[in-house]
C-alpha atoms as a PDB file:
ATOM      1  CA  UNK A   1      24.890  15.153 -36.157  1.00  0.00           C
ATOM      2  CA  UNK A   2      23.803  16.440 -32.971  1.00  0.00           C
ATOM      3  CA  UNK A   3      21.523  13.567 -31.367  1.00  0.00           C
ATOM      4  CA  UNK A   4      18.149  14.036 -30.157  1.00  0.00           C
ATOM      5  CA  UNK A   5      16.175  13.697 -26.730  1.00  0.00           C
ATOM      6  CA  UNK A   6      15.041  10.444 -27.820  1.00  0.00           C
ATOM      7  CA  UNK A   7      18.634   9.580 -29.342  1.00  0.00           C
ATOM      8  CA  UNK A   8      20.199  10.152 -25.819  1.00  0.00           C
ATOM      9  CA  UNK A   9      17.377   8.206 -23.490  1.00  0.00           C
ATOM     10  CA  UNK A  10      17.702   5.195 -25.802  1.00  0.00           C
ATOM     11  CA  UNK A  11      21.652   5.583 -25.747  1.00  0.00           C
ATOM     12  CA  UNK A  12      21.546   5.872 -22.157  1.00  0.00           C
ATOM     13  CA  UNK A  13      19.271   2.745 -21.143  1.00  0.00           C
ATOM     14  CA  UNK A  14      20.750   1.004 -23.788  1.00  0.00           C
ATOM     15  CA  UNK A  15      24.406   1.407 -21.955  1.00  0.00           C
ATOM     16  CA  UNK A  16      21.820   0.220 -18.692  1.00  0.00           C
ATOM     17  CA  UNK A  17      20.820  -2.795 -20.696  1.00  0.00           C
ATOM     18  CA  UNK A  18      24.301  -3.742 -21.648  1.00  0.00           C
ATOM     19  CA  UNK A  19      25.622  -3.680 -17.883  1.00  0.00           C
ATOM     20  CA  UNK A  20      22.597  -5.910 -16.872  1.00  0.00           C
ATOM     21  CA  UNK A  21      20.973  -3.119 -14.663  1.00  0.00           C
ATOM     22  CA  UNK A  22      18.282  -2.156 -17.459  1.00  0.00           C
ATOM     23  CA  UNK A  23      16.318   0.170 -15.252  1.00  0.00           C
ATOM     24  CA  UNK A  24      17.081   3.614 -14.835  1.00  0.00           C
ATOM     25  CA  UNK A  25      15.694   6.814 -12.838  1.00  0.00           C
ATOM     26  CA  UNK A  26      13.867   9.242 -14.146  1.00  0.00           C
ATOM     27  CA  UNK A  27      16.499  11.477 -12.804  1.00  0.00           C
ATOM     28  CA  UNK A  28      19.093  10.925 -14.245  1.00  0.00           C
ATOM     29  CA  UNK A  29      18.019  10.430 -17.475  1.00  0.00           C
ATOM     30  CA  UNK A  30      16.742  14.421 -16.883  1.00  0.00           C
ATOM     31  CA  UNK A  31      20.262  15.117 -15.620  1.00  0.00           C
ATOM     32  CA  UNK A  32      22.214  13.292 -18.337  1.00  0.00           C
ATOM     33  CA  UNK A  33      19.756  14.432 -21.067  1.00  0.00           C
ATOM     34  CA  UNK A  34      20.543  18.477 -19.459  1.00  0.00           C
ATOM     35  CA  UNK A  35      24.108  17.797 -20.815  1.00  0.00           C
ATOM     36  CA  UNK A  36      23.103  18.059 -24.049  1.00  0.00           C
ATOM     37  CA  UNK A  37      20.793  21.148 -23.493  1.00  0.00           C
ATOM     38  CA  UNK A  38      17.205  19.194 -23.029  1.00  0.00           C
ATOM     39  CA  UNK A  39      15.282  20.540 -20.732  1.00  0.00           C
ATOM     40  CA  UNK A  40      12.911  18.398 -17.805  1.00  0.00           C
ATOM     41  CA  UNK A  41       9.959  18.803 -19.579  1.00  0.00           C
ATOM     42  CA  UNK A  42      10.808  18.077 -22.671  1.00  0.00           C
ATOM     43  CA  UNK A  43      12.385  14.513 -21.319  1.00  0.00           C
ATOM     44  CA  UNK A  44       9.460  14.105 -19.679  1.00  0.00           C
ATOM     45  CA  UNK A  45       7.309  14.469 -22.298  1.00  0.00           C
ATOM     46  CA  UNK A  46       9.245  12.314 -24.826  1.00  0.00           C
ATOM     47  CA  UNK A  47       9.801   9.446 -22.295  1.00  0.00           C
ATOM     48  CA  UNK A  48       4.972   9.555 -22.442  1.00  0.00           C
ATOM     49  CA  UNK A  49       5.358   9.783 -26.011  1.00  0.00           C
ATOM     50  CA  UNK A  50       8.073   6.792 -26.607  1.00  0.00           C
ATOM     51  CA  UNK A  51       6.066   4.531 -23.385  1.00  0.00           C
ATOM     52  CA  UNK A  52       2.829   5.099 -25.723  1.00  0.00           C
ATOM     53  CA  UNK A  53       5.236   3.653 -28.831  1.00  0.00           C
ATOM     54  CA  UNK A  54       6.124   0.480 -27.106  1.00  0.00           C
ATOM     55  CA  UNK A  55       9.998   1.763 -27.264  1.00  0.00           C
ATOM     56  CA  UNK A  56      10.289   2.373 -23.600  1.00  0.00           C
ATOM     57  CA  UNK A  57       8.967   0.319 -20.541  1.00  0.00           C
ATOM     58  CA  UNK A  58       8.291   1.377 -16.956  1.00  0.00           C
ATOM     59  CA  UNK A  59       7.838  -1.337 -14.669  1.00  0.00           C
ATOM     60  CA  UNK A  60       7.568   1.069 -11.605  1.00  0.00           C
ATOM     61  CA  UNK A  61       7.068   4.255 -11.001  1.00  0.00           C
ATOM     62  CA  UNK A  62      10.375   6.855 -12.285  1.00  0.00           C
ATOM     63  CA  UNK A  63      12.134   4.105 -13.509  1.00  0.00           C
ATOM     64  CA  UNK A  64      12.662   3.344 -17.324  1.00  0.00           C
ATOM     65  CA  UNK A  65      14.266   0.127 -19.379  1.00  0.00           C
ATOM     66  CA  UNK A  66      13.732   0.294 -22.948  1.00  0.00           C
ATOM     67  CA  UNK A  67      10.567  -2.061 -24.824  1.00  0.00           C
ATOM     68  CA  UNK A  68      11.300  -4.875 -26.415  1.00  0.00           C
ATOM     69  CA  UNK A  69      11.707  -3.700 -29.445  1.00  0.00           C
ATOM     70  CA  UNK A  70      14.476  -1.270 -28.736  1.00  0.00           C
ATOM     71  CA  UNK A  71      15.897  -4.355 -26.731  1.00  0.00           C
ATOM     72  CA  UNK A  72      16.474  -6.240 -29.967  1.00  0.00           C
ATOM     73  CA  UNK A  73      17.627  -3.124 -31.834  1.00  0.00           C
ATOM     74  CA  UNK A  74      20.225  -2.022 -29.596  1.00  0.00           C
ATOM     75  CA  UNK A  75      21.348  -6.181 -28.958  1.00  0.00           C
ATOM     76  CA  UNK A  76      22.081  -5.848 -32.649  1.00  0.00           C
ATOM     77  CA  UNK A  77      23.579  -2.717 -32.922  1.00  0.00           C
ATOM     78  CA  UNK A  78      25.773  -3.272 -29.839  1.00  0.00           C
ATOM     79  CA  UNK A  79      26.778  -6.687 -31.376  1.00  0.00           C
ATOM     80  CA  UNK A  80      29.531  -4.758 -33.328  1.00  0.00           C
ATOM     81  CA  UNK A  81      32.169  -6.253 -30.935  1.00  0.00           C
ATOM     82  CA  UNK A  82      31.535  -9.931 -31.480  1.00  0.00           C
ATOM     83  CA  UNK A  83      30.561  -9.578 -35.303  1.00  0.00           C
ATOM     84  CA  UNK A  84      33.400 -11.620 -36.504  1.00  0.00           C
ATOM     85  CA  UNK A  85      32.364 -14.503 -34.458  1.00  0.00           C
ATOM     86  CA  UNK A  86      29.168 -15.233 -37.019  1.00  0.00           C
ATOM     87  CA  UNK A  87      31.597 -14.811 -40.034  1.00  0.00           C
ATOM     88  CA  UNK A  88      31.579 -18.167 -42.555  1.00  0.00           C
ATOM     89  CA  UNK A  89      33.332 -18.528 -45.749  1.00  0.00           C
ATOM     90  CA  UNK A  90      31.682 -17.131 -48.635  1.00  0.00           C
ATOM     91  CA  UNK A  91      30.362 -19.487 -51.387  1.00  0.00           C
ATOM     92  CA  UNK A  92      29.237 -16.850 -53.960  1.00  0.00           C
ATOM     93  CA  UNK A  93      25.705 -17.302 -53.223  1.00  0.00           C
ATOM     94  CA  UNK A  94      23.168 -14.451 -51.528  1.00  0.00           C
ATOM     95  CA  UNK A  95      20.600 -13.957 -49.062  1.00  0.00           C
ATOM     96  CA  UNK A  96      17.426 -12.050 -50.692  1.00  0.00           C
ATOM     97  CA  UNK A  97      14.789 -10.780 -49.788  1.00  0.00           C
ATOM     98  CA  UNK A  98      11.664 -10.051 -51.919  1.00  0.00           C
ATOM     99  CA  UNK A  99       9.114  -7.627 -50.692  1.00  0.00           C
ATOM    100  CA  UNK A 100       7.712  -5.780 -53.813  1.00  0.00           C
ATOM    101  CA  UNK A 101       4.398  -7.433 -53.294  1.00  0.00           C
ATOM    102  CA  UNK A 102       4.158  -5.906 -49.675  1.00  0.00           C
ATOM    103  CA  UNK A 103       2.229  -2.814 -49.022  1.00  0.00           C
ATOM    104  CA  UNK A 104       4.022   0.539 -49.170  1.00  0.00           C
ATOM    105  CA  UNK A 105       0.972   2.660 -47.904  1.00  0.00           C
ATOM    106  CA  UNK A 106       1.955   1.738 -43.758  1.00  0.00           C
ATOM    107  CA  UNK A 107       4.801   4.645 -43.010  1.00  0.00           C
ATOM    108  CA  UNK A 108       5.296   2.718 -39.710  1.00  0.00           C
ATOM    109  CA  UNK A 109       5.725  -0.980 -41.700  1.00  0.00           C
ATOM    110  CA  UNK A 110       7.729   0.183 -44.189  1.00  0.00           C
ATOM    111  CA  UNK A 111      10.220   2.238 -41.897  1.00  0.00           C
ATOM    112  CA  UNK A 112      10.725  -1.110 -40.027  1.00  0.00           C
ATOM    113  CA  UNK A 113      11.157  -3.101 -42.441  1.00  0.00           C
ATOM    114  CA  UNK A 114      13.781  -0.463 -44.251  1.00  0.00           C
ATOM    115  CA  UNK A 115      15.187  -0.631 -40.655  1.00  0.00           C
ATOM    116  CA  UNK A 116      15.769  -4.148 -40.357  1.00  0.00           C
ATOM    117  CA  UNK A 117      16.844  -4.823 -44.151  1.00  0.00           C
ATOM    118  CA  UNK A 118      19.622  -2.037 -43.376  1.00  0.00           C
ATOM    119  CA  UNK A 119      20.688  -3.656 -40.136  1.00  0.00           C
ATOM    120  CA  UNK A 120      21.630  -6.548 -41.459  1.00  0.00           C
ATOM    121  CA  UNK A 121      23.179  -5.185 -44.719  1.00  0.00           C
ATOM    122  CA  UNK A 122      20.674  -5.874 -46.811  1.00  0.00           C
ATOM    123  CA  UNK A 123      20.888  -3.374 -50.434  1.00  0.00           C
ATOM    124  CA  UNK A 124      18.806  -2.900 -52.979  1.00  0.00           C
ATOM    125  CA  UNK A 125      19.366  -4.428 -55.788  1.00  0.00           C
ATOM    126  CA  UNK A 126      16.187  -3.636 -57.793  1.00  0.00           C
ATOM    127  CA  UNK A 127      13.232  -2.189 -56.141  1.00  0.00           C
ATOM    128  CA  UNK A 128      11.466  -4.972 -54.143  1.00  0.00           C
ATOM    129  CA  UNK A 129      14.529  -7.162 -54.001  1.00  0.00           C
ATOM    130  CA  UNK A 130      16.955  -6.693 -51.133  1.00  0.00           C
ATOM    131  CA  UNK A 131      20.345  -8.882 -51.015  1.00  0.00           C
ATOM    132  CA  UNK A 132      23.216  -9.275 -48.863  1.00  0.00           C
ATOM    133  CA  UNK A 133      26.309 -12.101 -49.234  1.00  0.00           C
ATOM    134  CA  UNK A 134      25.403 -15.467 -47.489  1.00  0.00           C
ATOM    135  CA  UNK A 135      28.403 -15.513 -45.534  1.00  0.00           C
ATOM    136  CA  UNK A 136      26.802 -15.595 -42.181  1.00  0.00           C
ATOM    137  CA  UNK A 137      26.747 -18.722 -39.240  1.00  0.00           C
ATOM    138  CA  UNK A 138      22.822 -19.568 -39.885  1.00  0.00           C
ATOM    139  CA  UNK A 139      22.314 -19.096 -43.384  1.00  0.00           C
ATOM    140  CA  UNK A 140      19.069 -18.053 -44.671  1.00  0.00           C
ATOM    141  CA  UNK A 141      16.945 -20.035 -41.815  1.00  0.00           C
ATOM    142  CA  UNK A 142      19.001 -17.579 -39.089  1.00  0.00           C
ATOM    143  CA  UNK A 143      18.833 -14.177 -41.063  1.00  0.00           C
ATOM    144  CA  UNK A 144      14.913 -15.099 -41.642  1.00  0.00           C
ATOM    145  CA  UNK A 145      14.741 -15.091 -37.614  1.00  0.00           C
ATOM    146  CA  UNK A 146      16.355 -12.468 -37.347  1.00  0.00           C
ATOM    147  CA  UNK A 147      14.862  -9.782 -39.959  1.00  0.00           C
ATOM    148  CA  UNK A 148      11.553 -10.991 -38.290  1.00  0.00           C
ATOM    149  CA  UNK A 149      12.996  -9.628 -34.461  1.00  0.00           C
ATOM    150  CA  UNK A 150      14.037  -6.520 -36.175  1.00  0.00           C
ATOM    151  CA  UNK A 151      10.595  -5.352 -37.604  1.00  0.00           C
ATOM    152  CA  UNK A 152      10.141  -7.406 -41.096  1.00  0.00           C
ATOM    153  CA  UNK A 153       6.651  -8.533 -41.693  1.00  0.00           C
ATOM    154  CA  UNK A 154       6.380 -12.396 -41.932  1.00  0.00           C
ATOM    155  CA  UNK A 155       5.015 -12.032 -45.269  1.00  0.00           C
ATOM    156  CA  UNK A 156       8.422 -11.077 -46.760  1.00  0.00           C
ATOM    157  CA  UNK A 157       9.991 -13.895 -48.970  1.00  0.00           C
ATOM    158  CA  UNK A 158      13.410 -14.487 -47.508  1.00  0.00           C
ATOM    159  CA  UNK A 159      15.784 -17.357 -49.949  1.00  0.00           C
ATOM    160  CA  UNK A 160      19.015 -18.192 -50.667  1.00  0.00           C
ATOM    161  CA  UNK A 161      19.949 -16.743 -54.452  1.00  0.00           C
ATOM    162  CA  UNK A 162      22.503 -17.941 -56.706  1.00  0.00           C
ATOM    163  CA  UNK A 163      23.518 -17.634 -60.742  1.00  0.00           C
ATOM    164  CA  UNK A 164      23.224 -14.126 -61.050  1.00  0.00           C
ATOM    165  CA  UNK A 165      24.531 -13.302 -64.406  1.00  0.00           C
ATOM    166  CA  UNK A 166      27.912 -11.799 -64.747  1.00  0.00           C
ATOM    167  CA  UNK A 167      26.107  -8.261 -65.213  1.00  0.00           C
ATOM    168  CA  UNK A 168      24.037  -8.542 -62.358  1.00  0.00           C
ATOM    169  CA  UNK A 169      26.775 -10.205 -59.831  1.00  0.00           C
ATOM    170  CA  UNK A 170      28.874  -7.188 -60.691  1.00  0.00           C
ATOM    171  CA  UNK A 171      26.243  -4.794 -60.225  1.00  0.00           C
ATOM    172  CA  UNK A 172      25.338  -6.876 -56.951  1.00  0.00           C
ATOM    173  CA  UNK A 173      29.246  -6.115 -55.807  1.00  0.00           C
ATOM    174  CA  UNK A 174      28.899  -2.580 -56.434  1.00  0.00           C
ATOM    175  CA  UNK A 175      26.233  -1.993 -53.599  1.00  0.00           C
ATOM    176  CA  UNK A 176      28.315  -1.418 -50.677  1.00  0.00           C
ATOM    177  CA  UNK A 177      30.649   1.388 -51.470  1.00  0.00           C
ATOM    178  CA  UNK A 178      33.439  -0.538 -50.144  1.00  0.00           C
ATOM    179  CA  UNK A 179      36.132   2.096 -50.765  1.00  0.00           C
ATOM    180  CA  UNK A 180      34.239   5.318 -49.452  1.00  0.00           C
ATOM    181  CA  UNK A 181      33.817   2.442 -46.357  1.00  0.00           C
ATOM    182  CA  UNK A 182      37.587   1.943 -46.130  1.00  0.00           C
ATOM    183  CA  UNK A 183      38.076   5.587 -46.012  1.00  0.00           C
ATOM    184  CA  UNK A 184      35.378   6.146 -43.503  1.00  0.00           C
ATOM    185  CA  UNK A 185      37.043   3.639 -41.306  1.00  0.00           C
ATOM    186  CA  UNK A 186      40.737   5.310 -41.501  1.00  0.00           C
ATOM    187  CA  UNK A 187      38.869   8.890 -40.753  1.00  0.00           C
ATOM    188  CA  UNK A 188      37.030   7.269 -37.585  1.00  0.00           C
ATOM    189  CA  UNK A 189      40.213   6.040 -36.316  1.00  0.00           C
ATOM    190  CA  UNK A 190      42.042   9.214 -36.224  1.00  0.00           C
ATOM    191  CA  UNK A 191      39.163  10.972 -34.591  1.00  0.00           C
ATOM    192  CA  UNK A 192      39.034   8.415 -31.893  1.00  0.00           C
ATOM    193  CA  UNK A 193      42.916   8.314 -30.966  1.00  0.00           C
ATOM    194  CA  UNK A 194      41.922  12.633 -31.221  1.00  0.00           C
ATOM    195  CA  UNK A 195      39.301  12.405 -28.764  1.00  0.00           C
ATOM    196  CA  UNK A 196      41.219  10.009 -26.158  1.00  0.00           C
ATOM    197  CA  UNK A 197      44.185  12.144 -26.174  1.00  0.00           C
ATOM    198  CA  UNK A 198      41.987  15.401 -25.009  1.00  0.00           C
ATOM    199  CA  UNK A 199      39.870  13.653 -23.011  1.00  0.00           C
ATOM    200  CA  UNK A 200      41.687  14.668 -19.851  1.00  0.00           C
ATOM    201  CA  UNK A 201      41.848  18.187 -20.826  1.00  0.00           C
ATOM    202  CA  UNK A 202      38.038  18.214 -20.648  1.00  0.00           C
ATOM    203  CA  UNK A 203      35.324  19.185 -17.893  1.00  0.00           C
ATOM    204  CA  UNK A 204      33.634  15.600 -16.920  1.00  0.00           C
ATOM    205  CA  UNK A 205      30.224  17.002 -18.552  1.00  0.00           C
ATOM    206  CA  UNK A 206      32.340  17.575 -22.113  1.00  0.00           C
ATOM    207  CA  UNK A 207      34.151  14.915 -21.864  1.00  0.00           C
ATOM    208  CA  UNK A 208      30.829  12.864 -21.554  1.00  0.00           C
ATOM    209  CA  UNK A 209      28.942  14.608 -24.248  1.00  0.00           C
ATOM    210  CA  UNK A 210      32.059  14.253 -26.449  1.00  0.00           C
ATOM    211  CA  UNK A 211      32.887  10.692 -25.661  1.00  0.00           C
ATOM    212  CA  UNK A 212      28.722  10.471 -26.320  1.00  0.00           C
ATOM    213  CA  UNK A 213      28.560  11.510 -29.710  1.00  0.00           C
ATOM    214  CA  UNK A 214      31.572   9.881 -31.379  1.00  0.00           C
ATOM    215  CA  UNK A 215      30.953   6.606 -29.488  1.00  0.00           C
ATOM    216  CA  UNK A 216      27.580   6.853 -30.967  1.00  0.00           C
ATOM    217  CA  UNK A 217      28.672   7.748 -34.424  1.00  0.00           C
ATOM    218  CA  UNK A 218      31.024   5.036 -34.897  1.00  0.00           C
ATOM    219  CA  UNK A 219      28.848   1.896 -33.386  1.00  0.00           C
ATOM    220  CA  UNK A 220      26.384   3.833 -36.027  1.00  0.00           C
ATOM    221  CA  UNK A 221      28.655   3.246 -38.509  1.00  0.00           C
ATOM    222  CA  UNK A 222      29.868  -0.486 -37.656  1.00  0.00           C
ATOM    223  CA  UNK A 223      26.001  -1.516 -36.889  1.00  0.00           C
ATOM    224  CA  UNK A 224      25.231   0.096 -40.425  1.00  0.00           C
ATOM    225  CA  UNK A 225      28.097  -1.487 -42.732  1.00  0.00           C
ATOM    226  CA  UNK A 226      27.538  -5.172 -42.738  1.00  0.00           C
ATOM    227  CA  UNK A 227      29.851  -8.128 -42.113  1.00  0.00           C
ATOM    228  CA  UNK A 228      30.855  -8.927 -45.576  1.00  0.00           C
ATOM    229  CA  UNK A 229      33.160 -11.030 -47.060  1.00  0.00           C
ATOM    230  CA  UNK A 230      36.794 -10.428 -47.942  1.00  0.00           C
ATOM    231  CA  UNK A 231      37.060  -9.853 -51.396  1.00  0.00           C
ATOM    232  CA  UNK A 232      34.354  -6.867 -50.700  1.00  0.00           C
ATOM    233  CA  UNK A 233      35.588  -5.454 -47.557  1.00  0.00           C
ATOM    234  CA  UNK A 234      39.391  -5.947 -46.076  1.00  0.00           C
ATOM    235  CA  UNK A 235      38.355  -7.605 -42.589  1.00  0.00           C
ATOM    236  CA  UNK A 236      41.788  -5.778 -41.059  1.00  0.00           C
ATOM    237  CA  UNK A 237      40.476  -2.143 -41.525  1.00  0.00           C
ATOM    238  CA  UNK A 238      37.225  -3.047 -39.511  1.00  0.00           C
ATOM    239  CA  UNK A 239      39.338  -5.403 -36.806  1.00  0.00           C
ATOM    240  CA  UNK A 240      41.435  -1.755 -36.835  1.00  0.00           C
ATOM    241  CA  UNK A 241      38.114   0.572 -36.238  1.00  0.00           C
ATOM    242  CA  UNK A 242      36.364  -2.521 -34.015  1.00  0.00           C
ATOM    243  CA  UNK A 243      40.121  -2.036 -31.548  1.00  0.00           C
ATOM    244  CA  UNK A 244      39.597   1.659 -31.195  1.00  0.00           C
ATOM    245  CA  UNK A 245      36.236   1.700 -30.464  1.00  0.00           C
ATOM    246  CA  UNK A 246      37.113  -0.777 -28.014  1.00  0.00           C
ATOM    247  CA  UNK A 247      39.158   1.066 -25.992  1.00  0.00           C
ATOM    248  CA  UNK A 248      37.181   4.263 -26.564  1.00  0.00           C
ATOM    249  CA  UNK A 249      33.946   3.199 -25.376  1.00  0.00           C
ATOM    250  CA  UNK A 250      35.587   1.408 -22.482  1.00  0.00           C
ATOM    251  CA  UNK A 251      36.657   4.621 -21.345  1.00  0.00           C
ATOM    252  CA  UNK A 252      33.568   6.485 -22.461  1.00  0.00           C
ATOM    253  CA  UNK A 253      30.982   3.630 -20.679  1.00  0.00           C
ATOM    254  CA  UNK A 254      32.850   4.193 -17.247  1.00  0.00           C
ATOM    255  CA  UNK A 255      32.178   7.570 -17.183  1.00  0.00           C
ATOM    256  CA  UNK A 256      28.377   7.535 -17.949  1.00  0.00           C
ATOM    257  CA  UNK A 257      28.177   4.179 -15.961  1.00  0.00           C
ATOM    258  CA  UNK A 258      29.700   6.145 -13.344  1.00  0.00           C
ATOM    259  CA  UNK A 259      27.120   8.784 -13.816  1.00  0.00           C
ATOM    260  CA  UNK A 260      24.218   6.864 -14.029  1.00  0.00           C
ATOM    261  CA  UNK A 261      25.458   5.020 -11.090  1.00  0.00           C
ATOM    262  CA  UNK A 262      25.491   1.152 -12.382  1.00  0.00           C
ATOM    263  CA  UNK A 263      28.375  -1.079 -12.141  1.00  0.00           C
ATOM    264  CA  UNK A 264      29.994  -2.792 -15.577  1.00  0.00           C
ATOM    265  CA  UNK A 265      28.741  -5.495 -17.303  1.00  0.00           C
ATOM    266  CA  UNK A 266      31.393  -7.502 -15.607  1.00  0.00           C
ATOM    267  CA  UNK A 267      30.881  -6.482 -12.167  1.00  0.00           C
ATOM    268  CA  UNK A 268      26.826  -6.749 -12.411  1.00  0.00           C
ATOM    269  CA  UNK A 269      26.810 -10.472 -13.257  1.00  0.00           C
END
C-alpha cells in the first residue's frame, strides 16, 4: 500500500526521533515527501492539520518533532528489534482486557483504544473482551501501563485470566493466525534479500522510496504480530525476519539519515 503524506512525515521524524535529533526542517520534509509525489502545499497543509491533532510538535519556527503521542507509538513500534528481550516463559495464563461497558459512540476513543489493544497483541475473543498470552517481563501491572501510554482509557478493566475451558483455550489459540504469520514471514524475507540485491541498480530517490515502503511494511508487520509464546509462534522464523530487517533498514536509515542530514543513533549520543 502506497503510504500517505501523513504516513511519510511521521516515518520521517520518527527515523529523527530514533537518531536522537527529533527536530526536522520544514524542508526537507517537503523535499523527502516530493519523492513520493506530494506536493508543498499539500505537506504544508497536513503538517497545520496533524500540529492541531497533537501528533506533531513545533518548538520553533520550520522545524517539526512528532507529539507525544506519536512519540510513544513509534517507541513501540520501533521496539521490534529488542522484542525478545521482554520475553518470559509462558504459564498458560492471559492478559485481558474488558471494555464492553465503555462507550462506543467516541470514533476518536474507540480508534485508540483498537490501536493500542492491537499493538500489543491483544484479540478478540468475544466482543468486549480482548486477550493476549501473559508471557511478557511485567505481567499485567506493566501491560496496564502500557495500554494506558498507547491511548486506552483508564476505565478499561485490565486482569490476569486463567481456567478457560478446554473449548474456549482452544478457541483462545486460534486468534493469531499463526501459520498465515509463518508464511508472511518467509514471503518478507525473500522480498528483503530482493530489494538489497537491486538496491545499487537504483537512482538514490528509488532506492529511497523503495527501501521506504518495504522497511515500513515489515516493522508494520513485526509491530502488528505480537511476541507470543512458542508453542503459538516458532520464535526462529521471527529472529529470521527481525535479522533481515536488520540489515535492511540499516542500509535504508543511512540513506534517508543522509538525506535528512542527521547523524546515527550511535554517532548522535
Amino acid at each position: 500500500m502506497e503510504p500517505t503524506v501523513r504516513d511519510v512525515i511521521t516515518e520521517l521524524l520518527s527515523v529523527a526521533e530514533d537518531s536522537r535529533q527529533p527536530e526536522v526542517r520544514v524542508r526537507l520534509l517537503i523535499d523527502a515527501c516530493a519523492i513520493f509525489g506530494f506536493s508543498p502545499n499539500t505537506v504544508r497543509v497536513t503538517l497545520v492539520k496533524m500540529r492541531a491533532e497533537g501528533l506533531v510538535e513545533s518548538p520553533a519556527r520550520g522545524l517539526y518533532r512528532l507529539g507525544p503521542e506519536r512519540r510513544a507509538l513509534s517507541e513501540q513500534v520501533m521496539s521490534w528489534r529488542t522484542a525478545h528481550e521482554r520475553l518470559v516463559p509462558w504459564d498458560g495464563s492471559w492478559v485481558a482486557v474488558a471494555s464492553g461497558h465503555l462507550s462506543r459512540a467516541d470514533r476518536a476513543v474507540l480508534g485508540k483504544r483498537d490501536r493500542a489493544l492491537r499493538l500489543l497483541g491483544f484479540r478478540a475473543l468475544e466482543q468486549g473482551l480482548w486477550l493476549r498470552p501473559n508471557n511478557l517481563r511485567g505481567g499485567v501491572t506493566q501491560m496496564r501501563a502500557q495500554l494506558g501510554r498507547l491511548g486506552l482509557e483508564p476505565g478499561a478493566l485490565v486482569f490476569r485470566l486463567e481456567e478457560l475451558s478446554d473449548e474456549d483455550s482452544e478457541r483462545a489459540m486460534q486468534l493469531w493466525e499463526s501459520e498465515a504469520t509463518l508464511s508472511r514471514y518467509r514471503e518478507l524475507c525473500v522480498r528483503l534479500a530482493t530489494s538489497s540485491a537491486r538496491r545499487a541498480t537504483l537512482s538514490e530517490e528509488k532506492a529511497m522510496r523503495e527501501a521506504f515502503v518495504l522497511g515500513r511494511e515489515v516493522i508494520s508487520q513485526l509491530a502488528l504480530v505480537p511476541l507470543l509464546p512458542e508453542r503459538l509462534l516458532p520464535r526462529e522464523a521471527r529472529d529470521e525476519l527481525i535479522e533481515a530487517m536488520s540489515r535492511y533498514d540499516a542500509d535504508g536509515r543511512f540513506l534517508w539519515r543522509d538525506y535528512l542530514g542527521i547523524a546515527g543513533s550511535e554517532d548522535a549520543a
